[in-house]
Protein backbone atom coordinates (compact mmCIF):
# COMPACT_ATOMS: atom_id res chain seq x y z
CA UNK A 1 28.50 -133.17 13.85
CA UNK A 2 24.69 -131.84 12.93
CA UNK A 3 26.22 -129.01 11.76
CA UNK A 4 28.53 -130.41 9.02
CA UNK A 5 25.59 -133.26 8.57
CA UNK A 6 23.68 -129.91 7.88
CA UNK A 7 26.24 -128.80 4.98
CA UNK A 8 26.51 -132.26 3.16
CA UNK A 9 22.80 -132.34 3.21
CA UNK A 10 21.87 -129.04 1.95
CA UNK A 11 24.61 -129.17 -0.75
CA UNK A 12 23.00 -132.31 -1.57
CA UNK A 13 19.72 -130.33 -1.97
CA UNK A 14 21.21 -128.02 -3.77
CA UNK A 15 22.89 -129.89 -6.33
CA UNK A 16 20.94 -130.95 -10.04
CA UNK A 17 19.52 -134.18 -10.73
CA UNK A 18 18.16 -134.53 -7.08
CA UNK A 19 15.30 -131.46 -6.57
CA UNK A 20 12.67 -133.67 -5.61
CA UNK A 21 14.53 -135.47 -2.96
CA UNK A 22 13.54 -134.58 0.71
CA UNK A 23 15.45 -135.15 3.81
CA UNK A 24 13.69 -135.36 6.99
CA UNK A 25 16.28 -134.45 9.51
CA UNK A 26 15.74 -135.95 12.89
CA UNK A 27 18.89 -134.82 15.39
CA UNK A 28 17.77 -137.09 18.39
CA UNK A 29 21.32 -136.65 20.10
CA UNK A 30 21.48 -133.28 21.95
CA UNK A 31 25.31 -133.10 21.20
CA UNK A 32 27.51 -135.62 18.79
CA UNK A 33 31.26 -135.15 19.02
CA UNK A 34 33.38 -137.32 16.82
CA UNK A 35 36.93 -137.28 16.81
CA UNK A 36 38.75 -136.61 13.06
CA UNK A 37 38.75 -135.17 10.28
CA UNK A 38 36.29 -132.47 8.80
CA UNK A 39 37.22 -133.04 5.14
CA UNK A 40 36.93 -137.21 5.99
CA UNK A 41 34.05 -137.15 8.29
CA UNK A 42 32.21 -135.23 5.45
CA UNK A 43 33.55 -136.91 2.68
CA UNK A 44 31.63 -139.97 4.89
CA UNK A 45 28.43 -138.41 5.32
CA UNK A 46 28.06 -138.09 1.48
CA UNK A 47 28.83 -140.82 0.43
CA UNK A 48 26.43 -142.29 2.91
CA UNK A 49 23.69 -139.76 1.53
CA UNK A 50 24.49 -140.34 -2.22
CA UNK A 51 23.68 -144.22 -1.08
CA UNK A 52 20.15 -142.93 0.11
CA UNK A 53 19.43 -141.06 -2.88
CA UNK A 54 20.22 -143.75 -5.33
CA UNK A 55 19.16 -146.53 -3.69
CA UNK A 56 15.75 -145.48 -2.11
CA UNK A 57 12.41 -145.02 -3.55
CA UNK A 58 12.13 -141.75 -5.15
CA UNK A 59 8.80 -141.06 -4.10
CA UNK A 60 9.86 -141.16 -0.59
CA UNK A 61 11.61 -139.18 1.97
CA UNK A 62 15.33 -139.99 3.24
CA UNK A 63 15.26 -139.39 7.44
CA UNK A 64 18.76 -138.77 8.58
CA UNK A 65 18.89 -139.55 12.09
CA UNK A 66 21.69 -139.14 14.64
CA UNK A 67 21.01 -141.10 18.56
């Protein structure tokens, strides 16, 4: 799971319109296995990071944090 949490996230930071945006990644779980889909699970995580980026300060770091 950190690794495709990994891809959304820097595709995030390397898409326009979001440069100054900074993602403190904070993998707390030593191992997350979820059962489904890749294209799903993915499609989950970014919408979940698009809501971060458009609804928080933009003067402030996003933490992603898995547990």
């Amino acid at each position: 799971m950190h690794e495709l949490i990994d891809e959304v996230l820097d595709s995030k930071a390397a898409a326009s319109g979001i440069e100054g945006c900074v993602f403190n990644r904070m993998y707390r779980a030593k191992h997350v296995e979820v059962e489904g889909d890749r294209t799903h699970l993915g499609n989950v995580i970014n919408n979940l990071i698009d809501n971060a980026v458009k609804y928080s300060p933009a003067d402030k770091p996003i933490d992603v944090v898995t547990e």
